[in-house]
Protein backbone atom coordinates (compact mmCIF):
# COMPACT_ATOMS: atom_id res chain seq x y z
CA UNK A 1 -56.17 85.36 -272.05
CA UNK A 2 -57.83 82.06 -272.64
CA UNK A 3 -61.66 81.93 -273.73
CA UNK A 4 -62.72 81.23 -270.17
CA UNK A 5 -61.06 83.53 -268.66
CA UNK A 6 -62.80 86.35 -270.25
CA UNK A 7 -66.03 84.68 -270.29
CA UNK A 8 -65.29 84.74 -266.03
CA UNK A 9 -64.20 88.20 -266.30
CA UNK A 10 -66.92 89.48 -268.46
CA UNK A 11 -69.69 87.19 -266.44
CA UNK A 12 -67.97 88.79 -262.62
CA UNK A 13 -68.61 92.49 -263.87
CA UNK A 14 -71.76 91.86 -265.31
CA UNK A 15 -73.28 91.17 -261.42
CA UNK A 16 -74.17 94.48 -260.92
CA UNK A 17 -76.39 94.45 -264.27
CA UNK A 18 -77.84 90.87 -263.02
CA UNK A 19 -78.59 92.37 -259.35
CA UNK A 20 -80.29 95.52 -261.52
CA UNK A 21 -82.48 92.82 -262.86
CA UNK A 22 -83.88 91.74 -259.53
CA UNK A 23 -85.83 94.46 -258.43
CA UNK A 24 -87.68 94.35 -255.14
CA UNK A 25 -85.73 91.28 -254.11
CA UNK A 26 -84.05 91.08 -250.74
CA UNK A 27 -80.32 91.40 -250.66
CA UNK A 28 -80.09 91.38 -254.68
CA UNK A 29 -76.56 92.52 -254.99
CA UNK A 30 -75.81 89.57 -252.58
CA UNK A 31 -78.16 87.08 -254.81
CA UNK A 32 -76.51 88.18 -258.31
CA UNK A 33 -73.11 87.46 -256.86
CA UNK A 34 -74.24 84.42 -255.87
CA UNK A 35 -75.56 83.72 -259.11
CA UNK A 36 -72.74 84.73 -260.88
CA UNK A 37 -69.80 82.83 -258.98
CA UNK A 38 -72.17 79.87 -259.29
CA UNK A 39 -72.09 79.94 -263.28
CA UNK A 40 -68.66 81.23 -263.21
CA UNK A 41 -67.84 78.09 -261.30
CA UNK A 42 -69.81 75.75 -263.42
CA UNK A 43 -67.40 77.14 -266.05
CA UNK A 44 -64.50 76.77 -264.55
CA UNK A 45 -64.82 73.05 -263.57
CA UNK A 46 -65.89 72.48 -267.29
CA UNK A 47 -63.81 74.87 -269.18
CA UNK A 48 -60.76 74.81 -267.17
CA UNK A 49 -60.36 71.89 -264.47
CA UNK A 50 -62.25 69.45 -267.14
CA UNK A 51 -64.43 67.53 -264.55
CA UNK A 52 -65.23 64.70 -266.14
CA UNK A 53 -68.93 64.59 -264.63
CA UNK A 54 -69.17 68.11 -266.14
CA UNK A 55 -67.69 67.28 -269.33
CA UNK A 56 -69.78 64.16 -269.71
CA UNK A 57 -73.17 65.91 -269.24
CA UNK A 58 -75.14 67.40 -271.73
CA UNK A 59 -76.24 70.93 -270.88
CA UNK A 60 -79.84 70.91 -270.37
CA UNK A 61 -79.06 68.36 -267.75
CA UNK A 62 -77.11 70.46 -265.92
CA UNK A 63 -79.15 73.29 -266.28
CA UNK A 64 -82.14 71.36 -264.74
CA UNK A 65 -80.28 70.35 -261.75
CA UNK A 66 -78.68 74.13 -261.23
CA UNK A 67 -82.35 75.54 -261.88
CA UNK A 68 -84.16 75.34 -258.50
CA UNK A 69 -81.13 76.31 -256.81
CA UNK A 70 -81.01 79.33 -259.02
CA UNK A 71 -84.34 79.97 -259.35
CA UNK A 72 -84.57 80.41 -255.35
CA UNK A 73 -81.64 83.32 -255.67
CA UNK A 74 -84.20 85.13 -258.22
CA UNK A 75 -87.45 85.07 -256.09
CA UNK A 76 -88.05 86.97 -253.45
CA UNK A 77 -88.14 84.66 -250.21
CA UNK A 78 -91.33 82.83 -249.30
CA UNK A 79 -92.59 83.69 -245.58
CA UNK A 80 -91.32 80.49 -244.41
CA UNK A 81 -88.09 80.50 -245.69
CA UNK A 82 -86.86 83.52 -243.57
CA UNK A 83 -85.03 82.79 -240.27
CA UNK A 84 -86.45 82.59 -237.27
CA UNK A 85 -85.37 84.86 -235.25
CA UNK A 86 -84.22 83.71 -231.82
């Protein structure tokens, strides 16, 4: 099996350990899957498909773009971020 390949295997069963990790957050097994399949698919189109863009970027860059997006998986959601309900 190549090297990503168990890193996505490994990182896909770990989701239930992330999900423990969020405590009192809405929908957590939900959010650590999300988180997951989002660094599993940063991987991927690095490791694997060799996107140049991701290739061509030094980490911490793409860290600080992925960060708000997974930051807001790892909070609980802000009062005004819930849908309305119609």
């Amino acid at each position: 099996m190549a090297p990503a390949c168990r890193t996505t295997a490994r990182a896909l069963r770990s989701g239930r350990r992330v999900s423990a990790a969020l405590p009192g957050v809405e929908d957590a097994e939900l959010r650590a899957a999300l988180l997951v399949t989002t660094l599993v698919s940063v991987t991927i189109g690095h490791q694997l498909v060799g996107l140049d863009a991701l290739r061509d970027t030094p980490a911490d860059h793409i860290a600080t773009l992925l960060r708000p997006a997974l930051t807001s998986l790892t909070e609980p959601p802000q009062v005004n971020d819930r849908p309305s309900q119609l």
